[in-house]
N, C-alpha and C. Protein backbone atom coordinates (compact mmCIF):
# COMPACT_ATOMS: atom_id res chain seq x y z
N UNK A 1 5.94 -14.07 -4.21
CA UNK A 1 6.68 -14.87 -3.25
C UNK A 1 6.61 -16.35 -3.63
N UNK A 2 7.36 -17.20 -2.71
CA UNK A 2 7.33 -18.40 -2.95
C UNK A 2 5.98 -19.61 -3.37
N UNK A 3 6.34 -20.57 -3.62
CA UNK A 3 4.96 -21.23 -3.91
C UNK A 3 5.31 -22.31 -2.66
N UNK A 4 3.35 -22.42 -2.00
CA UNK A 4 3.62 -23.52 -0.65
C UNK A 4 4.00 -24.76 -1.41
N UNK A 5 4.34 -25.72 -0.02
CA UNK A 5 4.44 -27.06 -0.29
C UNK A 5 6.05 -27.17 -0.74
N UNK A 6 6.81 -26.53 -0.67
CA UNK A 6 8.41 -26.70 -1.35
C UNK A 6 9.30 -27.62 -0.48
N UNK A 7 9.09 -28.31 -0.41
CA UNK A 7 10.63 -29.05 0.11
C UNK A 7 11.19 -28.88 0.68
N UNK A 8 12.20 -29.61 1.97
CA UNK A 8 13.50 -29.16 2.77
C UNK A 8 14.33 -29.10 1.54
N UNK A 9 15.37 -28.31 1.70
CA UNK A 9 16.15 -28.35 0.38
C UNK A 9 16.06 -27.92 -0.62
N UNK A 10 15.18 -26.63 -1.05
CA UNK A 10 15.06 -26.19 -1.96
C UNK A 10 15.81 -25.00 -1.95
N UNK A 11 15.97 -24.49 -2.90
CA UNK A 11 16.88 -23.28 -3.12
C UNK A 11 16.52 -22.05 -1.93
N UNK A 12 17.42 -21.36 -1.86
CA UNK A 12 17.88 -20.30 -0.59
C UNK A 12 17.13 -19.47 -0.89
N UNK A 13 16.48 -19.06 -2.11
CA UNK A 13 15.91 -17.67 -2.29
C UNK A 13 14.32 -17.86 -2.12
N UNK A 14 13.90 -19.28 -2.80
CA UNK A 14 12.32 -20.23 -3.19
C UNK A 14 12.35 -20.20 -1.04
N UNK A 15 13.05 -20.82 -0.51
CA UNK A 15 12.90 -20.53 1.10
C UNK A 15 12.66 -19.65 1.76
N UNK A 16 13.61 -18.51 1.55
CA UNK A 16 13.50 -17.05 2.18
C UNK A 16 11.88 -16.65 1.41
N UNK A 17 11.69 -16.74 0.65
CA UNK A 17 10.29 -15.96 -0.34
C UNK A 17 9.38 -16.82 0.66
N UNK A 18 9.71 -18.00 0.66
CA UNK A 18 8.08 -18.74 1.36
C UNK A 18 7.83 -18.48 2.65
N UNK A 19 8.99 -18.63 3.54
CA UNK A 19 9.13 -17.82 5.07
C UNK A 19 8.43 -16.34 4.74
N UNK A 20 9.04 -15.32 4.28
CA UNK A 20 7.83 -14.29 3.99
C UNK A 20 6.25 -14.12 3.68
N UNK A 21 6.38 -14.89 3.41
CA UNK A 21 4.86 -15.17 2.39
C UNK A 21 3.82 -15.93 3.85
N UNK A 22 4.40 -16.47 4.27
CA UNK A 22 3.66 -17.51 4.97
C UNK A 22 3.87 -16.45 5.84
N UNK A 23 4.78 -16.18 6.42
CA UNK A 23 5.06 -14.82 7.79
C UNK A 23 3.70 -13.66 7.47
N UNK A 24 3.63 -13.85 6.82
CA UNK A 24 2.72 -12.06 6.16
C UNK A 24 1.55 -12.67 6.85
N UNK A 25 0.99 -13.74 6.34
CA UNK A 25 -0.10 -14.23 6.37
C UNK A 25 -0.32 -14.76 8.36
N UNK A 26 0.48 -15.37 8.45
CA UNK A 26 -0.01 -15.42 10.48
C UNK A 26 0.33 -14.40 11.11
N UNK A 27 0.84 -13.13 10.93
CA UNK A 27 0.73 -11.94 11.05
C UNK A 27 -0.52 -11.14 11.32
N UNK A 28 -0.72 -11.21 10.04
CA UNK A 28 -2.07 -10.59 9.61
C UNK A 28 -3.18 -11.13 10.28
N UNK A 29 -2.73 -12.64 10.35
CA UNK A 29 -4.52 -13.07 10.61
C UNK A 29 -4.72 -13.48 12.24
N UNK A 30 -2.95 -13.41 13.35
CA UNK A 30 -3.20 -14.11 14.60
C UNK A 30 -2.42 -12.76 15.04
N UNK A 31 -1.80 -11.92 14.64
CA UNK A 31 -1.15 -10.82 15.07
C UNK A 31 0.20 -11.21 15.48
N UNK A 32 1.00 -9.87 15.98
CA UNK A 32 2.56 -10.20 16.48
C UNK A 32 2.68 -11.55 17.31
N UNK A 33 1.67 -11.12 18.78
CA UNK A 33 2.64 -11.89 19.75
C UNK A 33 1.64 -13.73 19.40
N UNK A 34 1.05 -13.79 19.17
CA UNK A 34 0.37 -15.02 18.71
C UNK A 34 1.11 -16.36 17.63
N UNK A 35 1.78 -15.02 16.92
CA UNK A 35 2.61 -15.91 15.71
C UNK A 35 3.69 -16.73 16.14
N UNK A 36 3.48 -17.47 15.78
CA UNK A 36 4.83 -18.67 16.06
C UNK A 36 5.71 -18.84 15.08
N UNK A 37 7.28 -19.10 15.23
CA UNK A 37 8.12 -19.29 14.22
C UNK A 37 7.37 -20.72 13.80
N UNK A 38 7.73 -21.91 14.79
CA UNK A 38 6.89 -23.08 14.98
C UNK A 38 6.33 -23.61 13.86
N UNK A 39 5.15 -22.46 14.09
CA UNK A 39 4.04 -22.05 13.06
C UNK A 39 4.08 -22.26 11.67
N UNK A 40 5.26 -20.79 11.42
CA UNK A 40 5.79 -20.51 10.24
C UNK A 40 6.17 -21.96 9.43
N UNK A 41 7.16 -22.03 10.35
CA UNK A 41 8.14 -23.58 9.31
C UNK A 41 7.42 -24.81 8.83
N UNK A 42 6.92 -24.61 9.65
CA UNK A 42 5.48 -26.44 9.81
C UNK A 42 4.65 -25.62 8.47
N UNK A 43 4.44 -24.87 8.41
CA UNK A 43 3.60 -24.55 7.30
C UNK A 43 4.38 -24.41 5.94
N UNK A 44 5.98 -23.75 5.94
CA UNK A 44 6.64 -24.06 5.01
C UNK A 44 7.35 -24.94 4.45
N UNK A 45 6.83 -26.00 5.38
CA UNK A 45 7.52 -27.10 5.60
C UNK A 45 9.61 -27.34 5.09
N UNK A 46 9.74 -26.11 6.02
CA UNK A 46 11.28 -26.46 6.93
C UNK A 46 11.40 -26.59 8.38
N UNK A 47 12.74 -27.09 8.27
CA UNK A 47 13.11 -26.71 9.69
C UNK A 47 13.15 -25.53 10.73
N UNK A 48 13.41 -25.30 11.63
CA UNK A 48 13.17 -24.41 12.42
C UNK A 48 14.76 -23.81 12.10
N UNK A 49 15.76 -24.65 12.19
CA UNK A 49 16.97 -24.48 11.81
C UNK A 49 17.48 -23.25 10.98
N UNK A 50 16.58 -23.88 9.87
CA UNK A 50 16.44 -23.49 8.51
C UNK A 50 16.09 -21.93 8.20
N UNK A 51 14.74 -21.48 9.37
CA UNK A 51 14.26 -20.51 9.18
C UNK A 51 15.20 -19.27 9.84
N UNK A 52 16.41 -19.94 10.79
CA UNK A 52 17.43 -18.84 11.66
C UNK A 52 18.46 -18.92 10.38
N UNK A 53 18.49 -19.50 9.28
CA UNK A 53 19.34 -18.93 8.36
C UNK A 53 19.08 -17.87 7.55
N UNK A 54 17.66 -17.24 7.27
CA UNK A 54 17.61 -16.17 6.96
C UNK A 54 17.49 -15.10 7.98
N UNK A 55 16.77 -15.30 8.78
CA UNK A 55 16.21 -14.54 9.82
C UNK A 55 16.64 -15.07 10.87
N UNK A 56 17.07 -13.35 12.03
CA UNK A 56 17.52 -13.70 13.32
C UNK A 56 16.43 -14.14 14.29
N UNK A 57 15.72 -13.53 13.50
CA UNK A 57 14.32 -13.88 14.99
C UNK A 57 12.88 -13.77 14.21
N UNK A 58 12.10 -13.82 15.05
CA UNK A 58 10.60 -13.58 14.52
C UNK A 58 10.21 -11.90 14.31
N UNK A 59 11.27 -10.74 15.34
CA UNK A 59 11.05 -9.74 14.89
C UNK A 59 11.83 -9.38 13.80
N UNK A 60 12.76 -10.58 13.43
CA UNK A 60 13.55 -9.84 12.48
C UNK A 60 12.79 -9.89 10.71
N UNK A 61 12.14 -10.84 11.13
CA UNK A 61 11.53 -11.22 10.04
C UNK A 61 10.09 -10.25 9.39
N UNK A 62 9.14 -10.17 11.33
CA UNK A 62 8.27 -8.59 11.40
C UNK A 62 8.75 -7.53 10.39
N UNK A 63 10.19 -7.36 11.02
CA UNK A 63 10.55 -5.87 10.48
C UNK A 63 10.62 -5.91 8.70
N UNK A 64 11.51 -7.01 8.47
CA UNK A 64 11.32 -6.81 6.84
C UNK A 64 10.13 -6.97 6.12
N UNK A 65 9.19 -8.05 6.97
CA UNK A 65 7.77 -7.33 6.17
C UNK A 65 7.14 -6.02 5.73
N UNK A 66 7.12 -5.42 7.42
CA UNK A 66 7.16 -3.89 7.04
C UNK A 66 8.14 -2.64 6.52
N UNK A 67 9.00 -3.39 5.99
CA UNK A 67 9.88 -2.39 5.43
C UNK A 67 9.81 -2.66 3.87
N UNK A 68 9.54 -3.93 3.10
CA UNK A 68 8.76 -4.11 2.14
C UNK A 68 7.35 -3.60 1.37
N UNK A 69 6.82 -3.25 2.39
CA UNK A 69 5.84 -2.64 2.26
C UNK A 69 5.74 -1.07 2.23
N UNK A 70 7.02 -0.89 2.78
CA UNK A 70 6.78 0.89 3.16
C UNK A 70 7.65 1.20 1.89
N UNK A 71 8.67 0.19 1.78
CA UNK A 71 8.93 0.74 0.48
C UNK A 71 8.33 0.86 -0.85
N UNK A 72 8.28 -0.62 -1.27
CA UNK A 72 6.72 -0.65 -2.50
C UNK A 72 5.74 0.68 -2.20
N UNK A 73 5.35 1.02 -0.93
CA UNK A 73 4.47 1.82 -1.15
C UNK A 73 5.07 3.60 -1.36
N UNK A 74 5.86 3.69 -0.92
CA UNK A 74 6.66 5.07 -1.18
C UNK A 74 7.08 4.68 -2.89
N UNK A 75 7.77 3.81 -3.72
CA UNK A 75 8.28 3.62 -4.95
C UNK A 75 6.51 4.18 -5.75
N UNK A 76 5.48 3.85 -5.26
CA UNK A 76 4.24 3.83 -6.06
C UNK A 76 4.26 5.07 -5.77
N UNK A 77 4.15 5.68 -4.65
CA UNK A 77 3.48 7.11 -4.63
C UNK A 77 4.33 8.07 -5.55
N UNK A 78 5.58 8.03 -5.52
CA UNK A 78 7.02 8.64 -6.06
C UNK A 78 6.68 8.53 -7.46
N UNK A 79 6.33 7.29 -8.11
CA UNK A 79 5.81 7.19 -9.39
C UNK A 79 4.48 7.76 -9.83
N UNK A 80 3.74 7.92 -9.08
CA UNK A 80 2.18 8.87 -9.18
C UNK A 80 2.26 10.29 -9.60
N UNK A 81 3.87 10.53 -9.53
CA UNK A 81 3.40 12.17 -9.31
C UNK A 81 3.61 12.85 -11.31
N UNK A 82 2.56 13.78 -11.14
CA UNK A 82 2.28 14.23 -12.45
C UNK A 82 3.55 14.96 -13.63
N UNK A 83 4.47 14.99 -14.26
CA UNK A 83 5.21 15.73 -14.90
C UNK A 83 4.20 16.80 -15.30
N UNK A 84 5.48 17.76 -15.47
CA UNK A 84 4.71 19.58 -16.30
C UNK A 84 4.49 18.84 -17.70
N UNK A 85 3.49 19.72 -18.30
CA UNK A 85 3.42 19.49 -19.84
C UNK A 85 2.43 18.88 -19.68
N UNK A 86 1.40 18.15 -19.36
CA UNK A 86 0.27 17.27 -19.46
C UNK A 86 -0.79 18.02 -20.03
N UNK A 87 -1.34 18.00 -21.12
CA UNK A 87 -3.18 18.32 -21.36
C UNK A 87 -3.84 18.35 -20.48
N UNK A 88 -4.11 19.37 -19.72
CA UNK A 88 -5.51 19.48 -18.82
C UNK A 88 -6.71 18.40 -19.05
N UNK A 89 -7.04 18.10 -19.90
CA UNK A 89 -8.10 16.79 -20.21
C UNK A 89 -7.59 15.94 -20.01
N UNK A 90 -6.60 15.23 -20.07
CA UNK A 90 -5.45 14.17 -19.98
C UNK A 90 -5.50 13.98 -18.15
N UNK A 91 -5.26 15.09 -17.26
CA UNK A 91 -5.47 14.93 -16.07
C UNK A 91 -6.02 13.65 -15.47
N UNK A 92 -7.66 14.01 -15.30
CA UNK A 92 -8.45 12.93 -14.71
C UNK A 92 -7.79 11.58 -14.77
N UNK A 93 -7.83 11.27 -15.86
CA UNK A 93 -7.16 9.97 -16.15
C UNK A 93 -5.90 9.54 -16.00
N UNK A 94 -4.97 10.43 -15.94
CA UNK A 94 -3.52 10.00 -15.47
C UNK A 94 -3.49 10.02 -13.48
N UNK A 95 -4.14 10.81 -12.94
CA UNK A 95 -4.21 10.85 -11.47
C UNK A 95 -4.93 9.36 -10.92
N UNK A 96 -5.65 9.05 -11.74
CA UNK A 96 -6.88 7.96 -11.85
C UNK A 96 -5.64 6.51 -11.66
N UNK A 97 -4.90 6.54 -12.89
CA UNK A 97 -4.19 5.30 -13.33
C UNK A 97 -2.89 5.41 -12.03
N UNK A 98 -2.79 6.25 -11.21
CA UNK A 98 -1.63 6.52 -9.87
C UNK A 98 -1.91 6.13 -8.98
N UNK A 99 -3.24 6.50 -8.76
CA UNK A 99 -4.11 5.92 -7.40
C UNK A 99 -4.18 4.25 -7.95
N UNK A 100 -5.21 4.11 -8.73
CA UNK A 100 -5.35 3.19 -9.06
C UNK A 100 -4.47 1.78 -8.73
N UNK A 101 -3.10 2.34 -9.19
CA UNK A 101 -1.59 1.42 -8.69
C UNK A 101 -1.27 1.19 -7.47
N UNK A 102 -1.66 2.07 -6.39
CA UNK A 102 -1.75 1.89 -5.07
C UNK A 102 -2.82 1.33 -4.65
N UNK A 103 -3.98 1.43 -5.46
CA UNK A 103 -4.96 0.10 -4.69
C UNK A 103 -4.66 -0.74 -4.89
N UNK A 104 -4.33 -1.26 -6.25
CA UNK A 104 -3.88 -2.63 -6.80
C UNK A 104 -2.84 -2.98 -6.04
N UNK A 105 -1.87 -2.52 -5.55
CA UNK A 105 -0.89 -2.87 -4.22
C UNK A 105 -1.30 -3.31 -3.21
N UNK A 106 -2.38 -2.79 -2.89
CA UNK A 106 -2.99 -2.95 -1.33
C UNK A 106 -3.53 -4.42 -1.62
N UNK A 107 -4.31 -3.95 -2.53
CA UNK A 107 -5.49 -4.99 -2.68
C UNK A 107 -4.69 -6.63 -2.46
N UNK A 108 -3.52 -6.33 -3.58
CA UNK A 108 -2.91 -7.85 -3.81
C UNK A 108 -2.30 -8.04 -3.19
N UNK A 109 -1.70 -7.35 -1.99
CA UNK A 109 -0.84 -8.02 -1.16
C UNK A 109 -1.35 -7.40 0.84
N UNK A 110 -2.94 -7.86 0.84
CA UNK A 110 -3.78 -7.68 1.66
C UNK A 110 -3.00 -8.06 3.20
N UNK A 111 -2.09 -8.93 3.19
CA UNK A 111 -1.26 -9.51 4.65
C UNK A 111 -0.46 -8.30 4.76
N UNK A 112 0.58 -7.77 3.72
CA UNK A 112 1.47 -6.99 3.82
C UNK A 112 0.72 -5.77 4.76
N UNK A 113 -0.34 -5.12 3.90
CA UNK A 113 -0.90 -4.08 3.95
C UNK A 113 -1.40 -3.87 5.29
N UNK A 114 -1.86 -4.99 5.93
CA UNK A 114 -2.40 -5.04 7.28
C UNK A 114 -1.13 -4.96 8.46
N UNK A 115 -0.34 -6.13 7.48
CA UNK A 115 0.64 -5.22 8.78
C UNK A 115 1.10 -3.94 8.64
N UNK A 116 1.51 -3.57 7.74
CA UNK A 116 2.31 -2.37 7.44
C UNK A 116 1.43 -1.07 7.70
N UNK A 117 0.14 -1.21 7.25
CA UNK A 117 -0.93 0.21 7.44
C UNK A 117 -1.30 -0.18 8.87
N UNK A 118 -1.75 -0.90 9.26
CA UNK A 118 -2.62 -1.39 10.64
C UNK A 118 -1.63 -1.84 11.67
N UNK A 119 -0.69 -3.11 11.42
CA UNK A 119 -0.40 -3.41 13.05
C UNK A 119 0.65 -3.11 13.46
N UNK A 120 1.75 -2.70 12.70
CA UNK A 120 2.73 -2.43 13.05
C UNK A 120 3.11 -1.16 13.91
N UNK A 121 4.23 -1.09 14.84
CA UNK A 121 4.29 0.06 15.83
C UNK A 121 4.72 1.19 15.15
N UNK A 122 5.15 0.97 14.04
CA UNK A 122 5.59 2.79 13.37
C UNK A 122 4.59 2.65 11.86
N UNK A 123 3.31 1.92 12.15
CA UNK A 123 2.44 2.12 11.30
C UNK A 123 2.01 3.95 10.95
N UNK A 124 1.94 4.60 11.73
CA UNK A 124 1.69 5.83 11.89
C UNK A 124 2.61 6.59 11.07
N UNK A 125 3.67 6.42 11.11
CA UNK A 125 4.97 6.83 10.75
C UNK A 125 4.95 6.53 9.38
N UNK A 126 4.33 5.82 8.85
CA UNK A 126 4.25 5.21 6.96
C UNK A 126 3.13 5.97 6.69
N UNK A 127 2.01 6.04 7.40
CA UNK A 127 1.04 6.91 6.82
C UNK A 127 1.24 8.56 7.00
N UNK A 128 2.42 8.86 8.11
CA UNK A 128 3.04 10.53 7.59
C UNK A 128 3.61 10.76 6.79
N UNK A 129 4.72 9.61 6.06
CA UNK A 129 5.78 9.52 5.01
C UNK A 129 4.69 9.72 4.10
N UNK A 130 3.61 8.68 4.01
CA UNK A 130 2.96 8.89 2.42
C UNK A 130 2.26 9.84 2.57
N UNK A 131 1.61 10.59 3.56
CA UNK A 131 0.78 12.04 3.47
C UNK A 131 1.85 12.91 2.95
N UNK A 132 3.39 13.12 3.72
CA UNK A 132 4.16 13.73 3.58
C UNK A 132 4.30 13.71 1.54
N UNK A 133 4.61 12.47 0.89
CA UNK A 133 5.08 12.31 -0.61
C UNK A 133 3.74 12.50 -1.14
N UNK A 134 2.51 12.26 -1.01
CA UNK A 134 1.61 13.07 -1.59
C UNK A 134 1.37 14.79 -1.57
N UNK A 135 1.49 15.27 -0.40
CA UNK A 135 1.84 16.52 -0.58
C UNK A 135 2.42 16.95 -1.13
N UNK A 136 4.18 16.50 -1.52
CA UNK A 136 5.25 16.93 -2.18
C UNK A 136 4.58 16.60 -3.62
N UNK A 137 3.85 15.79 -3.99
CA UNK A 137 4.01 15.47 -5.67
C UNK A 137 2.99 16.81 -5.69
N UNK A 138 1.89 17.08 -5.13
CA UNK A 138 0.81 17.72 -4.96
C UNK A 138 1.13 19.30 -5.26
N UNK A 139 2.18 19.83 -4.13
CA UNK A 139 2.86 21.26 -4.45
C UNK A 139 3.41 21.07 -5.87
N UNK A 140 4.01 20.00 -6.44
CA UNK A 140 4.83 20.17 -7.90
C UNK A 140 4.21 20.15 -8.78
N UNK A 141 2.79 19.16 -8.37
CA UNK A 141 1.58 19.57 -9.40
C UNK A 141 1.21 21.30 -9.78
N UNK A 142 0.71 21.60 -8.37
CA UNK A 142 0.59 22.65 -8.45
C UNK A 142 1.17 23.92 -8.74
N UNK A 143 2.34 23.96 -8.31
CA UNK A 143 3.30 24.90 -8.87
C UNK A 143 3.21 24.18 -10.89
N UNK A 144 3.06 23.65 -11.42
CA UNK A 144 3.00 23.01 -13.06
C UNK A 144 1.80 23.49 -13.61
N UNK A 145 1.10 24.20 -12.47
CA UNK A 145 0.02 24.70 -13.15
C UNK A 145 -1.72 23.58 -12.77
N UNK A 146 -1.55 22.41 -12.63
CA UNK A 146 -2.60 21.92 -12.40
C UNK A 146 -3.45 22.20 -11.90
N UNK A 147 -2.90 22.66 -10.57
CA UNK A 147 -4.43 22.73 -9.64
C UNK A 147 -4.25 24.18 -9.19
N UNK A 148 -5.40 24.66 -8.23
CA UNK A 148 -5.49 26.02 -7.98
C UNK A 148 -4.49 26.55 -7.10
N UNK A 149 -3.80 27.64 -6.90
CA UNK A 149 -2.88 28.22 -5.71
C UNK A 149 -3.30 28.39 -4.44
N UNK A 150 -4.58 28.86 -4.50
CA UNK A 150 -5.54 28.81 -3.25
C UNK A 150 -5.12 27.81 -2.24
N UNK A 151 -4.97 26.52 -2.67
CA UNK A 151 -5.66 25.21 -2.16
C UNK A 151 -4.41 24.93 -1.17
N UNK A 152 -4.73 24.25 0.06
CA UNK A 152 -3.68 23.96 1.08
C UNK A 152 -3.32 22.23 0.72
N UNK A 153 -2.06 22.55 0.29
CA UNK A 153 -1.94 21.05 -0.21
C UNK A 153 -1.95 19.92 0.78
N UNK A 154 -1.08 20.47 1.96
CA UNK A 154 -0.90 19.73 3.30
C UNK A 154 -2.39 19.10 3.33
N UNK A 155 -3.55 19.62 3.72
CA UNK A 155 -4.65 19.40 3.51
C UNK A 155 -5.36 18.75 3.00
N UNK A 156 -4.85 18.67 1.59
CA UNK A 156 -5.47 18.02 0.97
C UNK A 156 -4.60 16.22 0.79
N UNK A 157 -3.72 16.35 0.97
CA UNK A 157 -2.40 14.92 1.47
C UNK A 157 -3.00 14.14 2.41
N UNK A 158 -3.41 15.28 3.57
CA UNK A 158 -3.75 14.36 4.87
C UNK A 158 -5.37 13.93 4.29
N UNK A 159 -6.11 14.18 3.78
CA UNK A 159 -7.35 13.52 3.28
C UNK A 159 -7.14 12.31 2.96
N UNK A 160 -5.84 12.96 1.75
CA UNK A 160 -6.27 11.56 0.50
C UNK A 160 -5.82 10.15 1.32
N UNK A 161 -4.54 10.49 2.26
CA UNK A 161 -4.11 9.48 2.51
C UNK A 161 -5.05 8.76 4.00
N UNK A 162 -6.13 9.67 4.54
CA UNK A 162 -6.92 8.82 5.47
C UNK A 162 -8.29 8.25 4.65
N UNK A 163 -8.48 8.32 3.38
CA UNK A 163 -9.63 8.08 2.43
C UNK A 163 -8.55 6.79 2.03
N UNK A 164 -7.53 6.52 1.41
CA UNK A 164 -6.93 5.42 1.29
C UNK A 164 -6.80 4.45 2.43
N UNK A 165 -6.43 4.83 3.22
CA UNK A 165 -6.60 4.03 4.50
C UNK A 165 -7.68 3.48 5.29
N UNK A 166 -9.12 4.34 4.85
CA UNK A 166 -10.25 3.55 5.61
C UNK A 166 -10.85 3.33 4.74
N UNK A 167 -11.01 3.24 3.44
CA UNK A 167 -11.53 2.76 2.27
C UNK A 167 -11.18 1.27 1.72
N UNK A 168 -9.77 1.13 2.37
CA UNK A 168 -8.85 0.15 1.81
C UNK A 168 -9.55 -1.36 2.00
N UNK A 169 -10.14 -0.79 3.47
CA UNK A 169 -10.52 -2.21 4.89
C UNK A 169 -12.09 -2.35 4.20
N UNK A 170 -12.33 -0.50 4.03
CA UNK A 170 -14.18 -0.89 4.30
C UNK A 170 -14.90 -1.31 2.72
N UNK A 171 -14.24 -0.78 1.70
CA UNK A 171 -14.32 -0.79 0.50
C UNK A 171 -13.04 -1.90 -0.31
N UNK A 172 -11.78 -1.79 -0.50
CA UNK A 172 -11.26 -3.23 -0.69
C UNK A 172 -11.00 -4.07 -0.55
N UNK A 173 -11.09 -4.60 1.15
CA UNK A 173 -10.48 -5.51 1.66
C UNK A 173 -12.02 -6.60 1.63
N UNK A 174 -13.47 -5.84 1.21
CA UNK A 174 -14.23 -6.75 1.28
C UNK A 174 -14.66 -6.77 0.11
N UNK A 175 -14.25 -6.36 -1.00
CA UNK A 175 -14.02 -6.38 -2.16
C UNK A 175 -15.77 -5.87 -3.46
N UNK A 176 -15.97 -4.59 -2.48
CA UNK A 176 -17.07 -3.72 -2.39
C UNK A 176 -16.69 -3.05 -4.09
N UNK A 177 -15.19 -2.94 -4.14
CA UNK A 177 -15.21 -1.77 -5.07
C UNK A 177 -13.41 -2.39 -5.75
N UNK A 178 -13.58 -2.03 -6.62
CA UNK A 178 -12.13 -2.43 -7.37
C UNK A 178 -11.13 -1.53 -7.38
N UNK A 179 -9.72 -1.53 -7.55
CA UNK A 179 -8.78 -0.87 -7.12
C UNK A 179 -9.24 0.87 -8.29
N UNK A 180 -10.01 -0.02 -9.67
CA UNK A 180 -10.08 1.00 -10.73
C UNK A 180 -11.22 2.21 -9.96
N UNK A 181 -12.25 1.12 -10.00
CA UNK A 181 -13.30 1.62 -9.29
C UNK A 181 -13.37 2.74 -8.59
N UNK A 182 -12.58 2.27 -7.21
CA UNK A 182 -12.59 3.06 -6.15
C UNK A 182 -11.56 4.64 -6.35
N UNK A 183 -10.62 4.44 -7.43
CA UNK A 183 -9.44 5.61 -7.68
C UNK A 183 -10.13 6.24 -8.59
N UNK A 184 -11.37 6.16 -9.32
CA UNK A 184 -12.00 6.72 -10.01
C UNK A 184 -12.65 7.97 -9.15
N UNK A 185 -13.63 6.95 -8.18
CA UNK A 185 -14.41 7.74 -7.75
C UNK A 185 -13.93 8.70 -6.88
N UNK A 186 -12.78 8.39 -6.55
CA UNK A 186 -12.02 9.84 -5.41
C UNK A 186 -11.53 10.44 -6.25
N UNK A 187 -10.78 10.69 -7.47
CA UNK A 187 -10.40 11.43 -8.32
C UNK A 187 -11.42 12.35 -8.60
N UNK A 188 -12.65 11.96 -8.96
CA UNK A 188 -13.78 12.84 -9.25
C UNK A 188 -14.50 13.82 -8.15
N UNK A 189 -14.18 12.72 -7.00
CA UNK A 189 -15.16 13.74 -6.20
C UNK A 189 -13.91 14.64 -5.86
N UNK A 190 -12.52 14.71 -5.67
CA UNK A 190 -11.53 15.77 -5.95
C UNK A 190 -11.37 16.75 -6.27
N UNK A 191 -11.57 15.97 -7.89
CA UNK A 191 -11.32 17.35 -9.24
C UNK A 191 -12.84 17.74 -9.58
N UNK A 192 -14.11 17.00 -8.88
CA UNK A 192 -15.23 18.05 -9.67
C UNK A 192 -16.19 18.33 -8.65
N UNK A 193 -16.03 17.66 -7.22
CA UNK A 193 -16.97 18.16 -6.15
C UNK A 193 -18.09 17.22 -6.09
N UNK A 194 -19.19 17.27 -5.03
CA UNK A 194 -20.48 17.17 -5.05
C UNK A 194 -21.89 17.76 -5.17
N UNK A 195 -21.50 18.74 -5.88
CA UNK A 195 -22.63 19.54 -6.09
C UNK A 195 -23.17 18.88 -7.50
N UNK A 196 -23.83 19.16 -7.61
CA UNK A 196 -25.22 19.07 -8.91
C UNK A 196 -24.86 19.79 -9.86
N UNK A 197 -24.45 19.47 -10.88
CA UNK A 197 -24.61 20.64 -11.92
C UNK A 197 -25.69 20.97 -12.38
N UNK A 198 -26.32 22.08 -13.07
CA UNK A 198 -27.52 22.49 -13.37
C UNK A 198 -27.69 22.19 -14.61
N UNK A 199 -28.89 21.91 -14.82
CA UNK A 199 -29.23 21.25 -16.70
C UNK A 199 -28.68 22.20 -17.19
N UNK A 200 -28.58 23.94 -16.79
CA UNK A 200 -28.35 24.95 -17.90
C UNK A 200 -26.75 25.09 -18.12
N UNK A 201 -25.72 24.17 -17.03
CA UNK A 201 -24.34 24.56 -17.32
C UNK A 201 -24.05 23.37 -18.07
């Protein structure tokens, strides 16, 4: 997004980007009804004028935050999902580098994420879509042979995506564990469990 400090008068697009940018951020940190357009402009230093030329209102502006976000985050998950043909050894590490891309999303755009996962009113509704597109990549995995037939994929969707969601706050947002880090370690405990292996296997 835009860079602060820009000028009345700067280009239409360098404006609209900084109104977002700055929007994400008193969002996130004073919530909906707290935020001031006011706010916004004095900090982007425009007019108030200025800011009803992109945006009709302060919810109008809400909404495209979170629709930015739901999209970026559906485009990542959509891109996560495994093609047939992969090396079984190859696995770990390609599921690893998918997740991985969705922390690095979260992580770097921490205002978005809060509104979009946390405050928003059809927050709920983004975390069924992405349980929903993890499941779907999950059955195509599986039907490709990856994972076992047994396994209830639904099941395993609604995990991953409440382990992304309370990991995000308790583990990235205080910056406990790195986007690599943390997609590592759920990949593993996934694909190999918590049990002990025995010195003799």
């Amino acid at each position: 997004m835009g860079h602060r400090g820009r000028k009345k008068g700067a280009c239409g697009e360098q404006s609209r980007a900084l109104l977002l940018e700055i929007a994400a951020e008193e969002f996130a940190q004073k919530g909906y009804f707290h935020t001031k357009i006011s706010e916004i402009v004095k900090k982007a230093n425009l007019t108030q004028p200025s800011f009803y030329l992109y945006f009709e209102s302060k919810d109008a502006i809400f909404h495209e935050l979170v629709d930015l976000f739901r999209d970026r985050l559906s485009e990542l998950t959509s891109n996560s999902r495994l093609e047939p043909g992969i090396d079984l050894p190859a696995l770990p590490e390609r599921i690893t580098s998918g997740l991985s891309a969705i922390f690095k999303f979260l992580m770097e755009n921490q205002n978005l994420t809060r509104i979009g996962f946390f405050m928003a009113p059809d927050a709920e509704e983004i975390k069924e879509i992405l349980a929903g597109q993890i499941e779907a990549n999950l059955v195509s995995e599986q039907q490709a042979g990856y994972f076992r037939e047994d396994i209830d994929m639904g099941t395993v969707a609604e995990s991953l995506t409440g382990i992304i969601e309370r990991l995000t706050l308790t583990k990235l947002f205080k910056g406990l564990k790195t986007p690599e880090g943390l997609a590592n370690e759920i990949v593993h405990l996934f694909l190999y469990g918590m049990i002990k292996k025995s010195s003799t296997q």
